[in-house]
Protein backbone atom coordinates (compact mmCIF):
# COMPACT_ATOMS: atom_id res chain seq x y z
CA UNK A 1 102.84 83.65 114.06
CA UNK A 2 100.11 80.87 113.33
CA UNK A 3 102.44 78.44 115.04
CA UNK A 4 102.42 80.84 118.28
CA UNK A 5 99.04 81.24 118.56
CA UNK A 6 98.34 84.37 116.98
CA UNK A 7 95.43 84.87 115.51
CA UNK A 8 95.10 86.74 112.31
CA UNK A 9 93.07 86.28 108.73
CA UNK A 10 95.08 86.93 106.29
CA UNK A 11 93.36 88.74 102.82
CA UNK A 12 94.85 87.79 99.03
CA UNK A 13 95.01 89.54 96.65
CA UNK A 14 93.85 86.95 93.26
CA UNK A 15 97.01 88.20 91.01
CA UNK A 16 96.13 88.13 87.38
CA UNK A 17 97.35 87.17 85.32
CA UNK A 18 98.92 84.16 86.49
CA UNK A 19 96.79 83.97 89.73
CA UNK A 20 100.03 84.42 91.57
CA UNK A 21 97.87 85.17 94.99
CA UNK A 22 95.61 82.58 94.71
CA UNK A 23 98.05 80.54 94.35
CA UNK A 24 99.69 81.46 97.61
CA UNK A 25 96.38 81.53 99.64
CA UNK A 26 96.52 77.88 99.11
CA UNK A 27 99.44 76.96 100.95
CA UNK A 28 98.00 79.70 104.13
CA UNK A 29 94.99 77.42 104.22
CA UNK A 30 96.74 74.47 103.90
CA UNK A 31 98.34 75.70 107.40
CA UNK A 32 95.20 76.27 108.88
CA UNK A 33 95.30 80.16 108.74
CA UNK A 34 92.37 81.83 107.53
CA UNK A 35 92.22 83.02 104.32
CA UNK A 36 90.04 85.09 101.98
CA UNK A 37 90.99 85.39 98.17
CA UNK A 38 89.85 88.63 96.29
CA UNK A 39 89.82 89.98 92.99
CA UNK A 40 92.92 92.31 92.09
CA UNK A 41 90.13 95.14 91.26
CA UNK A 42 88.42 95.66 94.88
CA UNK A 43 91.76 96.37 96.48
CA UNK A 44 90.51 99.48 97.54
CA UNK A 45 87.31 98.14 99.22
CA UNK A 46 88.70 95.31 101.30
CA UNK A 47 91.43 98.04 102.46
CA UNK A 48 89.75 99.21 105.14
CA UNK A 49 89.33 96.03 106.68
CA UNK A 50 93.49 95.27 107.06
CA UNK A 51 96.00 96.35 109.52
CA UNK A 52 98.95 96.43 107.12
CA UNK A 53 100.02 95.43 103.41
CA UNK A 54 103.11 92.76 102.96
CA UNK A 55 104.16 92.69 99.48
CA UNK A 56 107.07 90.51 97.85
CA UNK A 57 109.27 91.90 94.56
CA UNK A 58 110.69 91.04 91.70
CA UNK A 59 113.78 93.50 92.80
CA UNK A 60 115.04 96.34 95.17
CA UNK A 61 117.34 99.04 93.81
CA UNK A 62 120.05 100.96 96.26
CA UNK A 63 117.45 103.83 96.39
CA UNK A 64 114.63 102.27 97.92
CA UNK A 65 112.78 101.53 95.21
CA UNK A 66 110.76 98.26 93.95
CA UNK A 67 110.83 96.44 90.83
CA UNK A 68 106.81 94.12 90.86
CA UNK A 69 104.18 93.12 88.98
CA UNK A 70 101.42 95.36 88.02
CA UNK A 71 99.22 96.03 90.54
CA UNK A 72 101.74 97.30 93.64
CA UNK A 73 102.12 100.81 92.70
CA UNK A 74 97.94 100.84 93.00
CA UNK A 75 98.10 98.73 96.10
CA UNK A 76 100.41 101.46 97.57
CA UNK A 77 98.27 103.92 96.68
CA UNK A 78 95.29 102.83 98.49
CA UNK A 79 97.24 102.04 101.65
CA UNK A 80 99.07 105.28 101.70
CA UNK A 81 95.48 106.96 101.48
CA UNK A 82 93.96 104.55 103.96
CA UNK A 83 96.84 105.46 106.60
CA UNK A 84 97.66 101.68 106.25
CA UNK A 85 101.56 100.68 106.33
CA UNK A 86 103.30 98.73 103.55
CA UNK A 87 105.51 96.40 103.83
CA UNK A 88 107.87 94.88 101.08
CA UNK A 89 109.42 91.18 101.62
CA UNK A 90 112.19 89.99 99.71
CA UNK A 91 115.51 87.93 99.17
CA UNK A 92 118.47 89.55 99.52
CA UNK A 93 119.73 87.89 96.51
CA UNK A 94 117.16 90.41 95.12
CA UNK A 95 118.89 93.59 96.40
CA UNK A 96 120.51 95.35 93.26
CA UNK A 97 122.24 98.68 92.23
CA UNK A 98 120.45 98.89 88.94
CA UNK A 99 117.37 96.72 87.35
CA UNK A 100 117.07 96.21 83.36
CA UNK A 101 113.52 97.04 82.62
CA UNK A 102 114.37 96.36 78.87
CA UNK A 103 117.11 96.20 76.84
CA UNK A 104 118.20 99.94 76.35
CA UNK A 105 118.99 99.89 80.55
CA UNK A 106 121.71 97.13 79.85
CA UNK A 107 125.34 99.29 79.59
CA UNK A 108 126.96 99.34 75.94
CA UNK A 109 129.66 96.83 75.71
CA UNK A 110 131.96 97.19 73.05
CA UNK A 111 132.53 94.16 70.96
CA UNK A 112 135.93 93.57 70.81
């Protein structure tokens, strides 16, 4: 969109704990889009200010749902209360019918 001439800021999230989103903003400025990092926790306040929410994820199940880091579910949240649409972005590659959380999701295989 930057490349069309579209003109847009785009707002990031930090993402503790591995500062995931700050990260990211890097390579949006690097671009020449502007970009303003915030902290995880004032989500809610710099809400009102966007148009829409794109997210990325870890996984998507058959029934709609997302497997991400802490932090969406709240993001949701907010934007669902704000009237602001969400957006998820992901791989295909990431589309699954089920999603281990831990160990006792894996089936039982019999040793044999």
């Amino acid at each position: 969109a930057a490349k069309a001439g579209k003109h847009f800021e785009i707002i990031v999230l930090e993402g503790r704990p591995d500062a995931g989103g700050a990260k990211a903003a890097q390579i949006f400025v690097d671009a020449g889009i502007p970009t303003t990092v915030v902290l995880d926790s004032s989500m809610g306040y710099v809400m009102e200010r966007v148009d829409m929410v794109l997210v990325g994820a870890e996984g998507v199940v058959e029934n709609g749902g997302i497997v991400n880091k802490i932090g969406t579910y709240a993001l949701g949240i907010v934007a669902r209360e704000l009237d602001k649409p969400l957006y998820v972005a992901a791989e295909s590659y990431k589309f699954a019918r089920l999603f281990p959380l831990n160990q006792r999701d894996l089936p039982d295989r019999a040793m044999g």
